[in-house]
Protein backbone atom coordinates (compact mmCIF):
# COMPACT_ATOMS: atom_id res chain seq x y z
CA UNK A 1 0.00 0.00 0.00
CA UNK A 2 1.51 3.42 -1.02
CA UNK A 3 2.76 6.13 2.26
CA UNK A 4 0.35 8.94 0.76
CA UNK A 5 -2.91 6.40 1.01
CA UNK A 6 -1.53 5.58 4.85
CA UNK A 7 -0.98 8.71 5.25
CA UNK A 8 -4.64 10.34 3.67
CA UNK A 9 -6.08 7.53 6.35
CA UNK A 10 -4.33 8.76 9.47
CA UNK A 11 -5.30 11.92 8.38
CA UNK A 12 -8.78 10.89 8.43
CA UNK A 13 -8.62 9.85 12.22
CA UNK A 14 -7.78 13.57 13.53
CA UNK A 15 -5.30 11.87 16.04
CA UNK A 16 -3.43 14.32 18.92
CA UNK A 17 -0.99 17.05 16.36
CA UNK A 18 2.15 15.35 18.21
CA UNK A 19 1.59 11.84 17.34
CA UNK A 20 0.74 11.98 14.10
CA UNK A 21 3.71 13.96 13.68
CA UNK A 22 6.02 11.74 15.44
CA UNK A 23 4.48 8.89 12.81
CA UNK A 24 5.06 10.63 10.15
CA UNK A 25 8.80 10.35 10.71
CA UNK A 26 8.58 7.32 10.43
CA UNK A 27 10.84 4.81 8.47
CA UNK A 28 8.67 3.42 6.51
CA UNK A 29 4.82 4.65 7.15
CA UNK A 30 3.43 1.30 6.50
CA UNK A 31 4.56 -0.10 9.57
CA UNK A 32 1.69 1.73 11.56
CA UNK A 33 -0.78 -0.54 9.60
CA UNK A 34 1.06 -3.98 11.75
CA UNK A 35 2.59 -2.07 15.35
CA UNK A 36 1.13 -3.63 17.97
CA UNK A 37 -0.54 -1.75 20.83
CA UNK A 38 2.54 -1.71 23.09
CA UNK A 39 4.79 -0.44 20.33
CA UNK A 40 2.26 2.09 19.01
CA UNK A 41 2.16 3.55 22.38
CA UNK A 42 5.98 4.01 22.60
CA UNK A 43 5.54 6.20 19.67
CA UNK A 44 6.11 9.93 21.33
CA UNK A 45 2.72 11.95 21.82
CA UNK A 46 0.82 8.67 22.13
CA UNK A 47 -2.76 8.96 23.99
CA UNK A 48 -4.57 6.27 24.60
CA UNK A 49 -7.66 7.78 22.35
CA UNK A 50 -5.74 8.12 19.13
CA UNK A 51 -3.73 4.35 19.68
CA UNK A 52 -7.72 2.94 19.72
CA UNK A 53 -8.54 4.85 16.96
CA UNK A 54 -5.86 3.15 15.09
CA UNK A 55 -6.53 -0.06 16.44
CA UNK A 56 -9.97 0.36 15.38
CA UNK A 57 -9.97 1.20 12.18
CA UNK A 58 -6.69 0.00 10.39
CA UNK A 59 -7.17 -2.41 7.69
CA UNK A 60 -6.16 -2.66 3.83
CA UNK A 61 -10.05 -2.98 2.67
CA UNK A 62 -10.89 0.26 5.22
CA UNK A 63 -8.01 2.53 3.97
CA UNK A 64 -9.09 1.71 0.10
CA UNK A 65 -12.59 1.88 1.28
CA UNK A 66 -12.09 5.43 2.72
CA UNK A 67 -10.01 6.41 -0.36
CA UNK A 68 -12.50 5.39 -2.75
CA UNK A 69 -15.17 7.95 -0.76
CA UNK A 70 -12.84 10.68 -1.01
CA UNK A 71 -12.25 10.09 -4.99
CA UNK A 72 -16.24 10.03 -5.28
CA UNK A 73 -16.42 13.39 -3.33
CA UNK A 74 -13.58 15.48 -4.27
CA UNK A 75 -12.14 16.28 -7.17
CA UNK A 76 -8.16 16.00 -6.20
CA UNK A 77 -6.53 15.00 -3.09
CA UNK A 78 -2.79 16.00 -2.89
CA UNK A 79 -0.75 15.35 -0.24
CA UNK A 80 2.90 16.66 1.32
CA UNK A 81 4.25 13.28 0.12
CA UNK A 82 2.92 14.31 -3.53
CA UNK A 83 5.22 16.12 -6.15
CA UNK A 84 2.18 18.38 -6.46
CA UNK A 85 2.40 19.68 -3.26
CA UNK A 86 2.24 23.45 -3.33
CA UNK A 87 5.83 24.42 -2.69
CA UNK A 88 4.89 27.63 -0.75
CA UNK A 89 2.62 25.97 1.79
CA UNK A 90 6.00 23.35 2.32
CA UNK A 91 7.70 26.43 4.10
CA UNK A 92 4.88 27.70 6.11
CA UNK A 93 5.01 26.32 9.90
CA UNK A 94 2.62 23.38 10.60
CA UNK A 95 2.25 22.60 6.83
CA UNK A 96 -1.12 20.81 6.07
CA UNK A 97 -0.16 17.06 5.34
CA UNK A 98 -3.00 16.90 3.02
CA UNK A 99 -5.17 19.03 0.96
CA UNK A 100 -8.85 17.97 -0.39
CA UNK A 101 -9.54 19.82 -3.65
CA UNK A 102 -12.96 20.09 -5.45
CA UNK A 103 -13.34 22.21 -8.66
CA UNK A 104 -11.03 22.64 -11.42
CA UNK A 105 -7.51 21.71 -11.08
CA UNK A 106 -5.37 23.48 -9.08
CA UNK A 107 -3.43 26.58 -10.23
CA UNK A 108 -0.94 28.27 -8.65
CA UNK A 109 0.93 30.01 -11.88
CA UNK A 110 1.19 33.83 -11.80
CA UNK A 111 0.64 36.37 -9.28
CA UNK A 112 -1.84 35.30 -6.45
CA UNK A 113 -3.28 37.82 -3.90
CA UNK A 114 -5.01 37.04 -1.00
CA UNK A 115 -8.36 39.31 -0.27
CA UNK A 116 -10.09 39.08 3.00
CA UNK A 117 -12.27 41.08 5.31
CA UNK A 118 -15.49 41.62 7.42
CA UNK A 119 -18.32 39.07 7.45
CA UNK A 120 -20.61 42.16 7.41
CA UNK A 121 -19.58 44.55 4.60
CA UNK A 122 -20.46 48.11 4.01
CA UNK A 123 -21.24 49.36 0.72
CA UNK A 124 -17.48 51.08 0.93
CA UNK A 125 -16.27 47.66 1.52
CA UNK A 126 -18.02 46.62 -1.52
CA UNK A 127 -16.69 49.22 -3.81
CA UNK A 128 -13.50 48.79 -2.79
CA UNK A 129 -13.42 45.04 -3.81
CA UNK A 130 -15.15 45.52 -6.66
CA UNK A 131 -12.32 48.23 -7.70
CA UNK A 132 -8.94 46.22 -6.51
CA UNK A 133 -10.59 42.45 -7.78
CA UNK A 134 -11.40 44.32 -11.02
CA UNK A 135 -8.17 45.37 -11.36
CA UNK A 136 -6.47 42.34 -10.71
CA UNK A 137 -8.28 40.48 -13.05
CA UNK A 138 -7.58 42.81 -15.57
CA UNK A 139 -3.90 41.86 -15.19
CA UNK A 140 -4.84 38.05 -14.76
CA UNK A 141 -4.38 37.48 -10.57
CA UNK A 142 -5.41 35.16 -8.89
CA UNK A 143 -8.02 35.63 -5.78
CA UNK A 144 -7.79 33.69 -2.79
CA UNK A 145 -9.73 33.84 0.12
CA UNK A 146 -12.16 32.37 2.30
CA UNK A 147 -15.24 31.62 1.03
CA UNK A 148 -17.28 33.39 4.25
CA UNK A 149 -19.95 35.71 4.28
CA UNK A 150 -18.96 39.19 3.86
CA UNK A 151 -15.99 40.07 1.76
CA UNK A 152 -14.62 37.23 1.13
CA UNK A 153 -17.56 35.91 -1.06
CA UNK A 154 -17.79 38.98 -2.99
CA UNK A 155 -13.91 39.20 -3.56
CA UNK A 156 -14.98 35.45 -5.05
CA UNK A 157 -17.73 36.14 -7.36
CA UNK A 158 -16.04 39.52 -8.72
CA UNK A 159 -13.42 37.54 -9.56
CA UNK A 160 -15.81 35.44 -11.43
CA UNK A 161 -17.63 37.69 -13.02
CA UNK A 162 -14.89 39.20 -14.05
CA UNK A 163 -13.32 35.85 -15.51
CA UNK A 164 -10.04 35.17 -13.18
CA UNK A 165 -9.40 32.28 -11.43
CA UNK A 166 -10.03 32.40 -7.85
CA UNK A 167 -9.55 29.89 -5.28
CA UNK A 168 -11.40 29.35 -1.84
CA UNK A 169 -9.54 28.06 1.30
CA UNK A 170 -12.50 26.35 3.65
CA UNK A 171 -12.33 25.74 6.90
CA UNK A 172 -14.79 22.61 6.63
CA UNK A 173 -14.82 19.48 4.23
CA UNK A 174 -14.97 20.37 0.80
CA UNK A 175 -17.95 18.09 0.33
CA UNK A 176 -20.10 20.97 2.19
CA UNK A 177 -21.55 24.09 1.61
CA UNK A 178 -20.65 26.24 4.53
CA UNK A 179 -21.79 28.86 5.14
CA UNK A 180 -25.57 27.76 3.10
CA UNK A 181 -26.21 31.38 1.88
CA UNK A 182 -23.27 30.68 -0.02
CA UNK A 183 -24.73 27.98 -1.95
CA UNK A 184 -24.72 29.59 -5.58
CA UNK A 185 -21.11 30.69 -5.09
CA UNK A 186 -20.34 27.01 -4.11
CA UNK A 187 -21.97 25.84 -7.51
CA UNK A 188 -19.83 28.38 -9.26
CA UNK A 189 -16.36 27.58 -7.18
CA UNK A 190 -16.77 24.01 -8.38
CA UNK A 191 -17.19 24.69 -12.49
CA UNK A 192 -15.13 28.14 -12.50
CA UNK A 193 -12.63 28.26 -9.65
CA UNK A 194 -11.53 25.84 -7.04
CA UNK A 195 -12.05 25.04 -3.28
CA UNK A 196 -9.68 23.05 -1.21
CA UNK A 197 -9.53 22.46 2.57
CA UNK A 198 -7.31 20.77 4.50
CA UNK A 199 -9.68 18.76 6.71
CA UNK A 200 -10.95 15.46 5.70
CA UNK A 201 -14.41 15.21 4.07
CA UNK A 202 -17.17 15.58 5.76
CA UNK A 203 -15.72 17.83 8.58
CA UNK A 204 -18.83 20.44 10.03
CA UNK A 205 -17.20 23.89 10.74
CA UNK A 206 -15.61 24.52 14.63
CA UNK A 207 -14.99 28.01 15.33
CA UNK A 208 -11.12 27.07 15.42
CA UNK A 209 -10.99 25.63 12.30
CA UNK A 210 -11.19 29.16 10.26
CA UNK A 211 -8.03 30.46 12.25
CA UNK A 212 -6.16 27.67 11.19
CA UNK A 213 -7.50 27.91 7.74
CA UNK A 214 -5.95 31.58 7.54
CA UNK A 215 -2.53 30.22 7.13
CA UNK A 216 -3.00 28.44 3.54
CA UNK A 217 -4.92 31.77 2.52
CA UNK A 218 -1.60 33.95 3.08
CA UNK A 219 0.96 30.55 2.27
CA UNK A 220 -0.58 30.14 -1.26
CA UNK A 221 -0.43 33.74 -1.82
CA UNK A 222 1.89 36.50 -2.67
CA UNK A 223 0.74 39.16 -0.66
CA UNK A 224 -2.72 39.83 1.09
CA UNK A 225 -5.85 42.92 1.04
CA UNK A 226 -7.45 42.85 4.01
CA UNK A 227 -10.84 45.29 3.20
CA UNK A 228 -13.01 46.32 6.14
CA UNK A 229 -12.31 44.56 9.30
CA UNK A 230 -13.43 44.76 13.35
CA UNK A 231 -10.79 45.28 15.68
CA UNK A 232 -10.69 41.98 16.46
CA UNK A 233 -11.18 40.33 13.29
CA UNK A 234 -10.38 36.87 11.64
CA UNK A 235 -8.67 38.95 8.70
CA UNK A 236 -6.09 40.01 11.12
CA UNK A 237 -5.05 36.77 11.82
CA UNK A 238 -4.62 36.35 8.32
CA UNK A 239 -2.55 39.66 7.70
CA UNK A 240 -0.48 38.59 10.96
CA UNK A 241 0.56 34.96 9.27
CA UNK A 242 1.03 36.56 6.12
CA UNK A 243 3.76 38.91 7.95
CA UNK A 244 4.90 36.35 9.51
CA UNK A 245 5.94 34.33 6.34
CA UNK A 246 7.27 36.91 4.59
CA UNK A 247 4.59 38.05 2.32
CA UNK A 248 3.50 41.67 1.10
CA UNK A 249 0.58 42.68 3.78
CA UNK A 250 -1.78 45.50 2.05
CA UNK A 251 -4.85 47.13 3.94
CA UNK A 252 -8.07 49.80 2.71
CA UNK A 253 -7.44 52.62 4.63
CA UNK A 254 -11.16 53.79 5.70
CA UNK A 255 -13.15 55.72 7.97
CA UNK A 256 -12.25 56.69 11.84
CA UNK A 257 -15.75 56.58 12.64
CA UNK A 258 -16.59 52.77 11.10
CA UNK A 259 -16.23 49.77 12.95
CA UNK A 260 -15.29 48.22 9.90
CA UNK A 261 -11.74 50.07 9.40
CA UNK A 262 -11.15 50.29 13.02
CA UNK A 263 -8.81 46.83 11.71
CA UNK A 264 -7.68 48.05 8.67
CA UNK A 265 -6.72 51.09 9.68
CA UNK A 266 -4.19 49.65 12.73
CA UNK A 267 -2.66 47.35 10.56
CA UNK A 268 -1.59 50.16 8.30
CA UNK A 269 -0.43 52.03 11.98
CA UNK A 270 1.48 48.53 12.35
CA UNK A 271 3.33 48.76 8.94
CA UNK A 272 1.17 47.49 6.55
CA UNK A 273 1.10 49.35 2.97
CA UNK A 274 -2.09 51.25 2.98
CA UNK A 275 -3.60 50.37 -0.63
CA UNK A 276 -5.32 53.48 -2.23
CA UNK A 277 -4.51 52.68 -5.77
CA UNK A 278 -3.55 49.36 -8.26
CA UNK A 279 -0.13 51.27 -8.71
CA UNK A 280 0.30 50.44 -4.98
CA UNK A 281 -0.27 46.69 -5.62
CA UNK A 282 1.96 46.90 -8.70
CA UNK A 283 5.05 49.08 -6.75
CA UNK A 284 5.58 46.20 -4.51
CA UNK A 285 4.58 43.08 -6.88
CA UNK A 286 6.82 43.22 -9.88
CA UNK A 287 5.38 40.54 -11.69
CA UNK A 288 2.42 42.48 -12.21
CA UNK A 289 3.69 45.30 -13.63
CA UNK A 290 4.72 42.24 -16.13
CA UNK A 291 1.00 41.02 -16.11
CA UNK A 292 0.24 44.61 -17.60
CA UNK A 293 2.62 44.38 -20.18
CA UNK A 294 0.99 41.45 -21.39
CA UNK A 295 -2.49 43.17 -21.46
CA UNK A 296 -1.12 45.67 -23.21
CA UNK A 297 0.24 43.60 -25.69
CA UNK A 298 -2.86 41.58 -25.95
CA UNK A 299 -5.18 44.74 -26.77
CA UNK A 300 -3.18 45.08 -29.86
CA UNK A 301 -4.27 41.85 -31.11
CA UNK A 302 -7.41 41.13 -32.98
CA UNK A 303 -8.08 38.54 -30.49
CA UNK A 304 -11.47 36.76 -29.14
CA UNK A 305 -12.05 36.15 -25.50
CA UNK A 306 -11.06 32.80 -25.71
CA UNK A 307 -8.21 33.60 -28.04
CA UNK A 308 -6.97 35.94 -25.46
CA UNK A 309 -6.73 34.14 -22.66
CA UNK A 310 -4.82 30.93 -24.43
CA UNK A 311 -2.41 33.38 -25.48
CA UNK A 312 -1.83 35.01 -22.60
CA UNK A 313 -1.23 31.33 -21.08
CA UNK A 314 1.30 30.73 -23.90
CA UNK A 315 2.73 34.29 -23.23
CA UNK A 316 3.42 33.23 -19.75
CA UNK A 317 4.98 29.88 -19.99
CA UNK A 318 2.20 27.48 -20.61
CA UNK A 319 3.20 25.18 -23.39
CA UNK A 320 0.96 21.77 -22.78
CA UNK A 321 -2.51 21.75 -23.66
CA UNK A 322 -3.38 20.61 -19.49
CA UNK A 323 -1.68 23.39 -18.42
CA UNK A 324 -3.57 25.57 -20.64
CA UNK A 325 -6.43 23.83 -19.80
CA UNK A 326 -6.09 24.35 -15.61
CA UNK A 327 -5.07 28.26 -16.07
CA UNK A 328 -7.95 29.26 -18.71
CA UNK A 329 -10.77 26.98 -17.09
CA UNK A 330 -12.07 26.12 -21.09
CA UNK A 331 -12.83 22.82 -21.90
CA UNK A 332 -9.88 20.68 -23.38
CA UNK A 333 -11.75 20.79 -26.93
CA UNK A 334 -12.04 24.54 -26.66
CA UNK A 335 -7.95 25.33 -25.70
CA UNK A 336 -6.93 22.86 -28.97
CA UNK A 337 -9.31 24.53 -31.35
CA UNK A 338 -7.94 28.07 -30.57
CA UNK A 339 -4.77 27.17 -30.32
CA UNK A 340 -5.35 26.11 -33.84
CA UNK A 341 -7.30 29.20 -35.17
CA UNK A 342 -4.04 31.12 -33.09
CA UNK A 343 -1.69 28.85 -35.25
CA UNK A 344 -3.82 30.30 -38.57
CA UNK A 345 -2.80 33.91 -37.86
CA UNK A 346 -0.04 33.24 -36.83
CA UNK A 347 0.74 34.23 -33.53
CA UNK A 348 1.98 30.43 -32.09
CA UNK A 349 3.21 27.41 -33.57
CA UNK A 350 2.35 23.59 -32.12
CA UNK A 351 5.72 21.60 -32.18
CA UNK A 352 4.26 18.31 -30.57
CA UNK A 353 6.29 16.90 -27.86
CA UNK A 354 8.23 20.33 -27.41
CA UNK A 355 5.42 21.65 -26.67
CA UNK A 356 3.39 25.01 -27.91
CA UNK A 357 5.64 28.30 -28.73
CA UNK A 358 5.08 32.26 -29.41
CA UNK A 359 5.85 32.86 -32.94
């Protein structure tokens, strides 16, 4: 049986944080599945719930069993074992050992900001993600964020109406739709974005599991917006981490008088980079100064929609029809027709096996 099946499995029994470390380093992982009870409690961190719950449950037929469930129910499953693994999350501390996915594939190419705030948005709050996800989808960003009420669901759907990719961190199972009012978002994270969550499936939301979450919104991304946020806010947790690993931490200045920027407004007292304009975003991320090079270039073209955004895939790197596939979100039918119509006029060439060049 392979380590990342053992290791999906152990997940799956939410055993005490030190054991299941001290497992993990292991030798070989598959000896957990034959320890007897005396020699799985010499392993450090031992309790004597999470040695039952292995003694319990482990079996060949069980671990395919629960493998099989997940494959019915989510879409990808990658673990830290995997060469898929998002690098960035490997240097975070406490890196999630595995990571449920549901939606399109996962794609981390390109500039990715996180964008977080208040479960209760004011209509300020709302303009001002409508203006910065607008803008970042004009220069092809990626959205992350939370998936919660407030502005974290409309930082999600601008990004979708406004065609960029946009992934949501959850801090349940990816099998459910918390919270329900975000039930039409949910249908349109699974066909036009992704969700992924790093607790196994079927997981109901605890109030510290959207802390914890925080962490894989600021390690996937490049820098984070918070918009709006209470003085004590979840979104401060996430701009703390963010600091914390190194990453570019942005904030809405707003008004002295709203409870909503009380946040906001001491992060920026704290250091962070108040964000008043997309030249602020673009002064400290280079790469999208780059981004807007490419839309430049793009508007030039006599290009369709579709047309535009395969090229801009190619522009960037992209030279395998899945890859092209994961960053646009078109069907694989779609991607090789254009990139045949883009082959007509000229603008790219298919060389097989070497893979699909700029003219």
């Amino acid at each position: 049986m392979e380590a990342r099946e053992i290791l999906i499995y152990l997940h799956s029994l939410f055993l005490n944080a030190q054991y299941f470390e001290a497992i993990l380093d292991l030798e070989n992982l598959e000896d957990i599945l034959y320890m007897d009870q005396e020699d799985l409690e010499k392993i450090p961190g031992a309790t004597t719930r999470s040695v039952e719950k292995i003694l319990e449950s482990r079996s060949k037929s069980y671990i395919q069993k629960l493998v099989e469930d997940i494959n019915k129910s989510a879409t990808n499953v990658i673990t830290i074992l995997d060469p898929a693994y998002p690098q960035s999350l490997r240097l975070i501390e406490s890196s999630p050992k595995v990571l449920y996915l549901k939606g399109l594939p996962l794609n981390l190419e390109g500039v990715k900001l996180g964008v977080v705030g208040a479960r209760k948005s004011t209509k300020y709050g709302q303009y001002a993600v409508e203006k910065f996800v607008g803008d970042l989808a004009d220069l092809g960003a990626t959205i992350i964020s939370g998936m919660a009420l407030g502005i974290d669901a409309l930082a999600h759907k601008n990004a979708l109406d406004k065609g960029t990719y946009t992934i949501g961190v959850l801090g349940t199972g990816v099998d459910l739709k918390y919270p329900a009012r975000n039930q039409r978002l949910f249908e349109r994270m699974y066909k036009e974005g992704t969700l992924i969550s790093e607790y196994p499936l079927g997981t109901e939301a605890k109030p510290y599991m959207f802390p914890e979450r925080n962490r894989i919104i600021s390690g996937l991304s490049d820098g984070v917006i918070v918009i709006e946020a209470k003085e004590k806010s979840g979104s401060l947790i996430t701009a703390r981490l963010a600091a914390e690993q190194g990453k570019e931490v942005f904030a809405v200045p707003g008004n002295i008088n709203s409870l909503y920027s009380v946040g906001t407004n001491r992060l920026i007292q704290d250091g962070a980079s108040p964000l008043l304009d997309i030249e602020d975003l673009k002064l400290a991320l280079p790469d999208l100064r780059e981004k807007e090079q490419i839309a430049m270039d793009l508007s030039c073209l006599d290009l369709s929609a579709e047309e535009a955004l395969v090229y801009q895939g190619i522009q960037e790197g992209l030279d395998k029809l899945d890859n092209l596939v994961a960053k646009t979100g078109l069907p694989v039918a779609t991607v090789s027709s254009t990139i045949i119509l883009l082959e007509m006029k000229g603008l790219v060439t298919d060389l097989g096996s070497l893979g699909i060049k700029l003219v």
